[in-house]
Protein backbone atom coordinates (compact mmCIF):
# COMPACT_ATOMS: atom_id res chain seq x y z
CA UNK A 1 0.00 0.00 0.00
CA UNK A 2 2.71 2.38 0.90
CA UNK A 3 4.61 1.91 -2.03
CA UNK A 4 1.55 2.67 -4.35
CA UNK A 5 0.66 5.50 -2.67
CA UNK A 6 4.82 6.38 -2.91
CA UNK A 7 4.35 5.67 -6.81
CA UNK A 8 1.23 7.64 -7.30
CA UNK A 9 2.57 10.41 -5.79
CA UNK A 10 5.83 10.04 -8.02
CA UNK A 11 3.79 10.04 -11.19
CA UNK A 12 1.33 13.16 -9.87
CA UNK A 13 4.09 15.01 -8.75
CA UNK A 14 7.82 13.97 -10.97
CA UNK A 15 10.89 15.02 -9.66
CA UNK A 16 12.84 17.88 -11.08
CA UNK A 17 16.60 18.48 -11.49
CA UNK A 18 17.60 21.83 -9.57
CA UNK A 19 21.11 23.73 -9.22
CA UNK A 20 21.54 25.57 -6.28
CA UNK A 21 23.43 28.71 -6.40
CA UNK A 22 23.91 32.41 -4.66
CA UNK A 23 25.33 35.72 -4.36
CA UNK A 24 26.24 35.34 -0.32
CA UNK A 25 29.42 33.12 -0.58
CA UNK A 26 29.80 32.33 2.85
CA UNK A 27 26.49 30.00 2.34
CA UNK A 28 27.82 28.70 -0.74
CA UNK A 29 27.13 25.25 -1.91
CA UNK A 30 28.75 22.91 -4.72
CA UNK A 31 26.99 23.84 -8.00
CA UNK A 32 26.33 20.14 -8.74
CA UNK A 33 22.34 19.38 -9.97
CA UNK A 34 20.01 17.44 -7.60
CA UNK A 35 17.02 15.92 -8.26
CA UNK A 36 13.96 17.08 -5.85
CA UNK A 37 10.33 16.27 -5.87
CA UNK A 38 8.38 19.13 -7.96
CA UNK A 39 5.74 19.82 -4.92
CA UNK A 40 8.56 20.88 -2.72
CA UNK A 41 7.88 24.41 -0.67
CA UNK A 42 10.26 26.64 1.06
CA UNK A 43 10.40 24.31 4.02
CA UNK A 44 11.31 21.64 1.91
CA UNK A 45 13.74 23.65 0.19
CA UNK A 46 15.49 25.01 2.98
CA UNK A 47 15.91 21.32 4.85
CA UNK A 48 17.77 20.27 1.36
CA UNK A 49 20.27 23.40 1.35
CA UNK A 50 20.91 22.49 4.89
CA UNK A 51 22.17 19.21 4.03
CA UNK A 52 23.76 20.80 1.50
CA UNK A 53 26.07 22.83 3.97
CA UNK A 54 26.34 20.54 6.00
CA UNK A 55 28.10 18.30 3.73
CA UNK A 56 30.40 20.99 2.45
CA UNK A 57 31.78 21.45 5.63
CA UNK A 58 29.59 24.51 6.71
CA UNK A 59 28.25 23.40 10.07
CA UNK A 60 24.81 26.08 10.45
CA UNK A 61 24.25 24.95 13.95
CA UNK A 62 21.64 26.36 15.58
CA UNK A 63 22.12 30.20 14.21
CA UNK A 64 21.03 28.48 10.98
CA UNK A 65 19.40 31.14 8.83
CA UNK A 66 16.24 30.51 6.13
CA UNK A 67 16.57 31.25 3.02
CA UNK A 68 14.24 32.74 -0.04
CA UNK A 69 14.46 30.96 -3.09
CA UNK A 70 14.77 32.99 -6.50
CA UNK A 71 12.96 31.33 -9.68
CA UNK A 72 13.22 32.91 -12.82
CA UNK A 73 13.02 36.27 -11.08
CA UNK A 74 10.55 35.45 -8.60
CA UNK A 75 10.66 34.44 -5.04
CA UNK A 76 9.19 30.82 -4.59
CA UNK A 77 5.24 31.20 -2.49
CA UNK A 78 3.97 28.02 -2.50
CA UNK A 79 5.19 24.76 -4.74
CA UNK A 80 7.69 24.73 -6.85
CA UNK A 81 5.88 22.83 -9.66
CA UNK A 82 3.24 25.60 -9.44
CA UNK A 83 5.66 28.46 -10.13
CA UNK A 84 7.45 26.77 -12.90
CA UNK A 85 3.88 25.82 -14.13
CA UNK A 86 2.74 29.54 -13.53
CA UNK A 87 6.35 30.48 -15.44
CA UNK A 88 5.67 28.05 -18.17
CA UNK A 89 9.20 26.13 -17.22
CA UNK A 90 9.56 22.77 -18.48
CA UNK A 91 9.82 19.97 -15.64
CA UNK A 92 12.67 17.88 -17.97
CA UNK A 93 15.04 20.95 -17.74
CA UNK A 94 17.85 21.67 -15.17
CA UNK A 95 15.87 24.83 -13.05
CA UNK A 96 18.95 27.10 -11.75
CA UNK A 97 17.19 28.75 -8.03
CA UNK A 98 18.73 31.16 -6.15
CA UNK A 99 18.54 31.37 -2.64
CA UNK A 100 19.12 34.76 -0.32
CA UNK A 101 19.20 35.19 2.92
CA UNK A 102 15.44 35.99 4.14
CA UNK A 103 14.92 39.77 4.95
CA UNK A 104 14.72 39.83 9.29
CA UNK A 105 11.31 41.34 10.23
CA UNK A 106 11.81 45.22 11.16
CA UNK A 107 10.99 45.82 14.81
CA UNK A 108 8.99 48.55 16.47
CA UNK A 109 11.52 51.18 18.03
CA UNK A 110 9.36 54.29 19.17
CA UNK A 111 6.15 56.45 18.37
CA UNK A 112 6.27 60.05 18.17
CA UNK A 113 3.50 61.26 19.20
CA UNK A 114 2.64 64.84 17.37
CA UNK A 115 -0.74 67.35 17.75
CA UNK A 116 -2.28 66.66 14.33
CA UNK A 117 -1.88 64.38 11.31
CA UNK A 118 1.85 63.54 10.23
CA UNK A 119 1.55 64.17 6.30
CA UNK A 120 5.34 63.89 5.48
CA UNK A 121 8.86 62.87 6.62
CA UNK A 122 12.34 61.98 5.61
CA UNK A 123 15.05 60.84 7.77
CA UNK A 124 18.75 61.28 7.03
CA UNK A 125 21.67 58.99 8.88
CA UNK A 126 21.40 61.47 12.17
CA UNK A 127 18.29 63.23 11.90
CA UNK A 128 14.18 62.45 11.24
CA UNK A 129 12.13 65.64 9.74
CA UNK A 130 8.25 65.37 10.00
CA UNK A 131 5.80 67.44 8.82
CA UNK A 132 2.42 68.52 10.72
CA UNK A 133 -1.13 69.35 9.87
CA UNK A 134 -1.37 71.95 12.42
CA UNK A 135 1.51 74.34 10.40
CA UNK A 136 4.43 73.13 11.98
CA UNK A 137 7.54 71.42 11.37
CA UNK A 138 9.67 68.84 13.90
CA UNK A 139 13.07 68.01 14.06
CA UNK A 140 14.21 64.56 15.87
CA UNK A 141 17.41 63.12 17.15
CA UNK A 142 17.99 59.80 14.80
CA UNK A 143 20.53 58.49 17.54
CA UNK A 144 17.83 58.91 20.38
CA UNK A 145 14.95 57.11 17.86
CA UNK A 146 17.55 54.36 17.49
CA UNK A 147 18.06 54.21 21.35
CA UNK A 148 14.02 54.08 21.82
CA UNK A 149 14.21 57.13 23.74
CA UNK A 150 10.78 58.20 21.86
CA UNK A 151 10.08 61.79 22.96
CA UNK A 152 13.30 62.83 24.43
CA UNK A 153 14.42 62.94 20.47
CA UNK A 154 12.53 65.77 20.03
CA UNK A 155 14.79 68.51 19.14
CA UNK A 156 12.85 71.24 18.07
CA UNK A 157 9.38 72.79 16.90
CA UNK A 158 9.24 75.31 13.58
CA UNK A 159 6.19 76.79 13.21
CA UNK A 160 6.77 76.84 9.22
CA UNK A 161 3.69 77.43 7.61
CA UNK A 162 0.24 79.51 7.71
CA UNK A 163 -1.47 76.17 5.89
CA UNK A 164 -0.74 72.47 6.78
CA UNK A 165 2.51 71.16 5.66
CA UNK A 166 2.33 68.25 3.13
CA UNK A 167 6.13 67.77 2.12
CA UNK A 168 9.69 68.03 3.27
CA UNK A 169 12.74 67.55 1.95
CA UNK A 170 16.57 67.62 3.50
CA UNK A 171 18.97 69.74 1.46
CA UNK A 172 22.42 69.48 3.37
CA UNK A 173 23.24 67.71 6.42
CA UNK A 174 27.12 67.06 6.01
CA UNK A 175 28.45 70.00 8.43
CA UNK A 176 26.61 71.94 11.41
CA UNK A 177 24.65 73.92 9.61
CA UNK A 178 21.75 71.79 8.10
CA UNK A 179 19.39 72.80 5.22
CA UNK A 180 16.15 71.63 4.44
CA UNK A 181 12.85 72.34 2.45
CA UNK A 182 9.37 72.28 3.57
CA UNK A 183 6.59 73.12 1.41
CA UNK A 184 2.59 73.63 2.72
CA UNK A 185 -1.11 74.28 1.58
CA UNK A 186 -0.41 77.84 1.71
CA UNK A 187 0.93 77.59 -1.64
CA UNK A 188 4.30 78.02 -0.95
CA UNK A 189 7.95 76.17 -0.59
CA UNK A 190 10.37 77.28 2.46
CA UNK A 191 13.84 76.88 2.46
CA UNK A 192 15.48 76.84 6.20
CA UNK A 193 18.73 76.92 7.79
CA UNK A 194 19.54 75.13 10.91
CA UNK A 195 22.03 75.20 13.13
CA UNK A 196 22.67 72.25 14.98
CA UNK A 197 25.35 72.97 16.88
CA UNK A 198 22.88 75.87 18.95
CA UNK A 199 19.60 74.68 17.83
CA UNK A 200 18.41 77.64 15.71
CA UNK A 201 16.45 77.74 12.61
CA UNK A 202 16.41 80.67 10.33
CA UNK A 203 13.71 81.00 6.88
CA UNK A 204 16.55 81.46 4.40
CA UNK A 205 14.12 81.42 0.82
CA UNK A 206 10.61 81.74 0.81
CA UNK A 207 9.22 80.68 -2.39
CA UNK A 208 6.07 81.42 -4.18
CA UNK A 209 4.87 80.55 -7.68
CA UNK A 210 2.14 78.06 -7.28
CA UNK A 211 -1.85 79.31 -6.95
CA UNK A 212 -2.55 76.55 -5.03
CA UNK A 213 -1.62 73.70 -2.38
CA UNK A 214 2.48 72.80 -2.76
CA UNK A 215 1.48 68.89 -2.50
CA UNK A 216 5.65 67.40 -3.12
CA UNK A 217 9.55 68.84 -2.91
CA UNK A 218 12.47 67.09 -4.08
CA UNK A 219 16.11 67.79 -4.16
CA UNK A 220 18.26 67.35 -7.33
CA UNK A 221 21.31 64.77 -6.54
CA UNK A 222 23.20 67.85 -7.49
CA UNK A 223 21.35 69.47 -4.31
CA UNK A 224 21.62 73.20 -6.42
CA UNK A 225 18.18 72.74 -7.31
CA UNK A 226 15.05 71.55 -6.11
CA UNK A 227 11.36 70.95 -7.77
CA UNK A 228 7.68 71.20 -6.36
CA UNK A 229 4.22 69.50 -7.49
CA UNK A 230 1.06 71.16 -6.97
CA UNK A 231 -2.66 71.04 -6.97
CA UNK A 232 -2.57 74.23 -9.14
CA UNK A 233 -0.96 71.05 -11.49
CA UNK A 234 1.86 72.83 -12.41
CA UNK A 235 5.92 71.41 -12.11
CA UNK A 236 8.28 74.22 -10.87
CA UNK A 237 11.94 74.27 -10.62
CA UNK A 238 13.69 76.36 -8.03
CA UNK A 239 17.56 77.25 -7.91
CA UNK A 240 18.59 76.24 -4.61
CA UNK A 241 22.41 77.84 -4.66
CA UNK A 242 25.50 76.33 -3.18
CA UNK A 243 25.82 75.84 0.46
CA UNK A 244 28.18 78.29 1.27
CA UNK A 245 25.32 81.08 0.03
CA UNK A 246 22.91 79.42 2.57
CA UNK A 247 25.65 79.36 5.53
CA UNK A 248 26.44 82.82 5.22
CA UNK A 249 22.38 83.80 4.88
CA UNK A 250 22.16 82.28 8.91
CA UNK A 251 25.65 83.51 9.56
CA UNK A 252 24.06 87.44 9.04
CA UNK A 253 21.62 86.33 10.70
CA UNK A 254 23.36 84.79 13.68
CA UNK A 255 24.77 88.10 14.86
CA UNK A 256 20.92 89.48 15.96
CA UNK A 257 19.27 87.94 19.17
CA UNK A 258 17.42 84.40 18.25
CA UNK A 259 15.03 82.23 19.49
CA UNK A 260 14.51 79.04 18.95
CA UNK A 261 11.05 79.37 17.73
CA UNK A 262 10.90 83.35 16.71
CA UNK A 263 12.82 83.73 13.56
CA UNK A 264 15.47 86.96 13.46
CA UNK A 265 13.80 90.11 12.17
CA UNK A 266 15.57 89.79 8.75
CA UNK A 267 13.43 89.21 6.30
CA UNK A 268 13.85 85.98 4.13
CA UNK A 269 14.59 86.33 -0.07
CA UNK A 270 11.79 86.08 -1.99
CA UNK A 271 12.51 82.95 -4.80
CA UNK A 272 10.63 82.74 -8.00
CA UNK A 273 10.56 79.52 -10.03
CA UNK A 274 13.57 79.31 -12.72
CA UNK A 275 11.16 76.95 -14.69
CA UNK A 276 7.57 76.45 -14.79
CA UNK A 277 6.25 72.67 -16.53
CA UNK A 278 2.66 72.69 -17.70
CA UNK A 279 0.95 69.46 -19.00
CA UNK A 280 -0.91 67.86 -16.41
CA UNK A 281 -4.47 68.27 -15.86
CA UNK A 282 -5.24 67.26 -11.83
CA UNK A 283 -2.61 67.16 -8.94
CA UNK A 284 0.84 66.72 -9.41
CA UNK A 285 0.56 64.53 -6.02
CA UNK A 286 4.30 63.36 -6.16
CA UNK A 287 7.82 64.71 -8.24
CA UNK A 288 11.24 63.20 -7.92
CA UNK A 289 14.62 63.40 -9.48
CA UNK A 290 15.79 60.59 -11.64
CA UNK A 291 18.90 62.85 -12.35
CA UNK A 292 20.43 66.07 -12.65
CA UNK A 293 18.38 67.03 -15.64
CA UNK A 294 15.77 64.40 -14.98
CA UNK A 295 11.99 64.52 -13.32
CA UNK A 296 9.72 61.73 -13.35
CA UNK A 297 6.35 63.12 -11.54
CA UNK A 298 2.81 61.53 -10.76
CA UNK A 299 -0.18 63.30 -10.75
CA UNK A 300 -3.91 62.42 -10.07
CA UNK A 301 -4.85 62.97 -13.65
CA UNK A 302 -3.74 59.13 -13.92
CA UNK A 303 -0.71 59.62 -15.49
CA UNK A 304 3.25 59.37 -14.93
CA UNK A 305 5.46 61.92 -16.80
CA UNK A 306 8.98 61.93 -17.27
CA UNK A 307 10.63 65.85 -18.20
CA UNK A 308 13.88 66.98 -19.72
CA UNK A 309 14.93 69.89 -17.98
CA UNK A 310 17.86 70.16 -20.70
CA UNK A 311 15.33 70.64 -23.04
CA UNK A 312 12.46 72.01 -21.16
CA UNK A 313 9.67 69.73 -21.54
CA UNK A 314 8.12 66.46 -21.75
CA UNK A 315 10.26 63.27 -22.60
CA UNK A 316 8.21 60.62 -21.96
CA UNK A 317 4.48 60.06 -20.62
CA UNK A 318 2.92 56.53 -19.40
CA UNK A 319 -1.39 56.52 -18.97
CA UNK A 320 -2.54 54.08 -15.86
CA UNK A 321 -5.98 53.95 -15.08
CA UNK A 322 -6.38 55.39 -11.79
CA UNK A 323 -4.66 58.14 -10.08
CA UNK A 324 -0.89 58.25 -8.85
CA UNK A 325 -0.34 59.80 -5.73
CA UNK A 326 3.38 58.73 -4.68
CA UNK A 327 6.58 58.14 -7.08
CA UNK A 328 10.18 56.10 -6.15
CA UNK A 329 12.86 55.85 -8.18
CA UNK A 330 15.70 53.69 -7.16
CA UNK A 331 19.29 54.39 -8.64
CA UNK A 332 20.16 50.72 -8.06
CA UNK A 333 18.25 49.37 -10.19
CA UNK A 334 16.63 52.58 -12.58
CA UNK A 335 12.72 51.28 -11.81
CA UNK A 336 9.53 53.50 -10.44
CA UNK A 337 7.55 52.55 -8.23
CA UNK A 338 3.72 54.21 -7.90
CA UNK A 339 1.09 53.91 -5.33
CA UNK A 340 -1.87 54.53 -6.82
CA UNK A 341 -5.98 54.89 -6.23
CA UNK A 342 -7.18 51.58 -7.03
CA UNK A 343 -5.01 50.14 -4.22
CA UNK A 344 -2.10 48.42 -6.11
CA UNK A 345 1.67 49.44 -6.67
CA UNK A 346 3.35 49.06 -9.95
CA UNK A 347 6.98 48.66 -11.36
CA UNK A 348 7.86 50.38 -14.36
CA UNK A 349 10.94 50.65 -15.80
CA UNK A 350 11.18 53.84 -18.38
CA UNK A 351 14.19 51.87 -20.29
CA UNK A 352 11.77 49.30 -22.11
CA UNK A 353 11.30 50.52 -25.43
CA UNK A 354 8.87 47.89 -26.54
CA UNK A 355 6.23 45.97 -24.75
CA UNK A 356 4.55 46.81 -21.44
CA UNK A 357 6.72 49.41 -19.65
CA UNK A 358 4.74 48.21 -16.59
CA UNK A 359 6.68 45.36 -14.96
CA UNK A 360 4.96 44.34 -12.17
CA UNK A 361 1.95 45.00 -10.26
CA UNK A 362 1.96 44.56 -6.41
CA UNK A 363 -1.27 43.44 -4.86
CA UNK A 364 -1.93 43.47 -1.06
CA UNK A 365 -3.08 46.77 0.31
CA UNK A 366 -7.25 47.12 0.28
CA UNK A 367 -7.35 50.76 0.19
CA UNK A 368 -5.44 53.93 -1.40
CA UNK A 369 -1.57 53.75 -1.35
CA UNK A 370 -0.07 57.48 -0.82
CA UNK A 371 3.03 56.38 -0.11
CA UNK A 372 5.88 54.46 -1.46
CA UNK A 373 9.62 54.06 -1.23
CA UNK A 374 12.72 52.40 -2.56
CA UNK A 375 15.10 50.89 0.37
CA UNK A 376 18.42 53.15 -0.13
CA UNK A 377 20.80 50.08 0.05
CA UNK A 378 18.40 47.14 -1.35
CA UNK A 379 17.46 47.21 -5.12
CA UNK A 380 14.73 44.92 -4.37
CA UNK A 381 13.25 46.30 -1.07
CA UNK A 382 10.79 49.06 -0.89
CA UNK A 383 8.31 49.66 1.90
CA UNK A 384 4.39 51.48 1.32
CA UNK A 385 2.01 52.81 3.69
CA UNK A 386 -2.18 53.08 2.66
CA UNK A 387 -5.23 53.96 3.91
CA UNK A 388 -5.96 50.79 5.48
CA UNK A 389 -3.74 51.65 8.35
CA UNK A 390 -0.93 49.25 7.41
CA UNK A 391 2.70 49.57 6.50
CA UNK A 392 4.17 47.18 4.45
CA UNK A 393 7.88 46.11 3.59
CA UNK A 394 8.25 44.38 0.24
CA UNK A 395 10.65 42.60 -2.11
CA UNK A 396 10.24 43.56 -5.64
CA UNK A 397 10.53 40.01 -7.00
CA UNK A 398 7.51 38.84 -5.01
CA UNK A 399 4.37 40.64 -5.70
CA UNK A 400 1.60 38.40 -4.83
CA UNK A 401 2.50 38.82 -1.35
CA UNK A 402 4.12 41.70 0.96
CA UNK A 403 7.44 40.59 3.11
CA UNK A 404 6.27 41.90 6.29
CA UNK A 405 3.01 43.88 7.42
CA UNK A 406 3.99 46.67 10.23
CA UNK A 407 1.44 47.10 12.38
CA UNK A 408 0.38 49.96 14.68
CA UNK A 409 -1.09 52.53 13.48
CA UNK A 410 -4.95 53.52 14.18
CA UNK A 411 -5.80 55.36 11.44
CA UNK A 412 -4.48 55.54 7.87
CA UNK A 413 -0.56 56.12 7.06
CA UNK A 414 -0.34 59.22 5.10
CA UNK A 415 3.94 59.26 4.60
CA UNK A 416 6.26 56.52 4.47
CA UNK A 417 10.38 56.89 4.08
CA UNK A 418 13.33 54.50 4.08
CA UNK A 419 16.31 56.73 3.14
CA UNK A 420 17.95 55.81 6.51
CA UNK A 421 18.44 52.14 5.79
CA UNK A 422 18.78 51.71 9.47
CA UNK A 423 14.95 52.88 9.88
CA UNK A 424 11.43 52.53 8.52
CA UNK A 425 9.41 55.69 9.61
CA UNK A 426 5.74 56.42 8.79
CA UNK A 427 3.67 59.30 9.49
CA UNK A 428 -0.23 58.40 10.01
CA UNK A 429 -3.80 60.65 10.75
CA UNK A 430 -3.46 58.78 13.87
CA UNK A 431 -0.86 62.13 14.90
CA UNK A 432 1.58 59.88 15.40
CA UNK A 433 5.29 59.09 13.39
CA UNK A 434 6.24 54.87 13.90
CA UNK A 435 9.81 54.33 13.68
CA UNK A 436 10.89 50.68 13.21
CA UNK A 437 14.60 49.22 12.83
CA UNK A 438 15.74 47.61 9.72
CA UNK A 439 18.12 45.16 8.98
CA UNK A 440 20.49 44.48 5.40
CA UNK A 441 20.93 41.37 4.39
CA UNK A 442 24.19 40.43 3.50
């Protein structure tokens, strides 16, 4: 009986001949084929490689870490034969899988507690900047956040704006004096200075162009310009100056009596666009820099644009059918990422010249997705926040099925941002920012 039941599930399920083989050499195996049943899972996959090592004289012991395994670009969910089925890959050829280290889950470090929705923040290697309904600004300690000192990382308060704030963006943090952007419903984009060595803020730039709601800001790589989105559905490009201009702006400034809060009695310059890009007809919801000369933005009129400030207009323009509210571009690997209206978020990758420029669609959210970012270190990581409360933490080559859900907030995430790779932050209309710790594989 056993042995029919052993042959009927040989001739159900066949074996298959597999190569093993990875990136992370210290889990390296032999490259030699071996033959596996077809219904084996991840489990089953990771007992085999374990063998594996142990037989080529790498003892895991009991720090012995899972694995993912790579198929033909995708990370294995479920059986093998189904993938390769899925995949259309034939059962009689040798299937090379890659295996990687599985992503640790991020962990819960602190929650910042703020006095009205947190619509935006971006965290550099020392320092978190969020961005308040109620007009104001905040400035946090990175170090303290890491040591889960919550509250005590609270460095300062700005009251920036007139209107909420929806965006901010850091400028230059390499030296004491720190620049950064913030840009509001009151229609306009405000450059600051801060000094970190005494804690003072000074309005450097105060910059007005748009007629209505300043909805995104982002910094050229060069960091001597920077562009805003707007509900007035204009693009405008700013000239941001070099560094030493800014430093010796709050230098003048630093000879009057300061506050921390009250700025000095010198008024800021008043900046005026250096280009203005018409084309869209709703919200430009999200603009970032793909380079130097390069803007890829989203808007709610459902489509993504791509514009040639060489030139001074549109390169490229892709239709989806819904509207975009966030935009990612990674450098490591030249893809966007959108979140979008009808709940999904989808790769495209502007270099195909033929065929669907839409790579991948990522399916797990069950509401609106405002927010979306590339991991800074991983070219296949990227974490999104939606209206259903939940952060997630993804791997590009799985999209049926997010990494990790982070859990925690009450109400729905608004801002998401991983350009610390140490931390995932997220701002939510529950008036609070989550901060949780992240690991890179290597």
């Amino acid at each position: 009986m056993a042995k029919n039941l052993k042959k009927l599930n040989e001739s159900l399920h066949p074996n298959v001949l597999v190569k093993f083989v990875t990136k992370q050499e210290q889990y390296a195996v032999p490259g030699a084929s071996v033959s596996i049943p077809s219904n084996t899972d991840t489990a089953g996959l990771n007992k085999i490689l374990k063998t594996f090592l142990k037989k080529s004289g790498t003892d895991p012991g009991k720090d012995f870490p899972l694995f993912d395994f790579v198929v033909k670009g995708q990370i294995l969910v479920g059986l093998l034969e189904k993938q390769l089925e899925e995949d259309d890959i034939s059962l009689e050829k040798v299937i090379e899988i890659e295996y990687v280290k599985q992503q640790p889950p991020p962990t819960p470090k602190d929650s910042l507690q703020h006095d009205d929705w947190v619509s935006t923040l971006q965290c550099t290697d020392k320092w978190l900047l969020t961005g308040c309904y109620d007009n104001t600004v905040h400035l946090w300690d990175a170090d303290g956040l890491h040591a889960g000192k919550g509250e005590k990382a609270h460095t300062l308060t700005i009251p920036a704006h007139k209107a909420p704030v929806k965006a901010v963006a850091w400028v230059h943090t390499d030296s004491p004096t720190k620049t950064f952007i913030s840009a509001s419903i009151d229609q306009t984009a405000v450059v600051w200075v801060w000094q970190s060595n005494t804690n003072t803020v000074e309005c450097v730039s105060e910059c007005r162009g748009h007629s209505q709601s300043v909805e995104s800001v982002a910094v050229s790589p060069s960091c001597k310009r920077f562009a805003t989105g707007s509900w007035d559905n204009m693009l405008k490009i700013w000239s941001l100056g070099k560094p030493s201009v800014l430093e010796e702006a709050a230098a003048d400034d630093s000879e009057q009596e300061k506050k921390k809060i009250k700025g000095s009695a010198k008024k800021p310059e008043k900046k005026t666009p250096i280009m203005t890009l018409s084309g869209h007809t709703e919200s430009v919801g999200s603009v970032v820099w793909m380079s130097n000369e390069e803007v890829i933005t989203g808007s709610w009129d459902h489509s993504l644009r791509i514009w040639d400030l060489e030139i001074g207009g549109l390169r490229s323009q892709y239709n989806s059918n819904c509207a975009i509210f966030s935009v990612t571009f990674s450098p490591l690997n030249g893809t966007v990422l959108t979140g979008c209206a009808d709940k999904y978020i989808r790769l495209y990758d502007p270099r195909v010249s033929d065929g669907s420029i839409v790579q991948q669609k990522y399916i797990s959210h069950t509401k609106w997705v405002p927010s979306v970012k590339w991991s800074s270190v991983s070219e296949h990581l990227f974490v999104s926040g939606g209206y259903d409360n939940l952060v997630k933490m993804w791997d590009s080559r799985r999209p049926k099925a997010p990494v990790y859900d982070l859990t925690g907030h009450t109400d729905k995430v608004l801002a998401v941002d991983w350009s610390n790779s140490k931390f995932i932050v997220s701002g939510s209309a529950d008036c609070t920012a989550k901060v949780y710790s992240s690991e890179k594989n290597v």
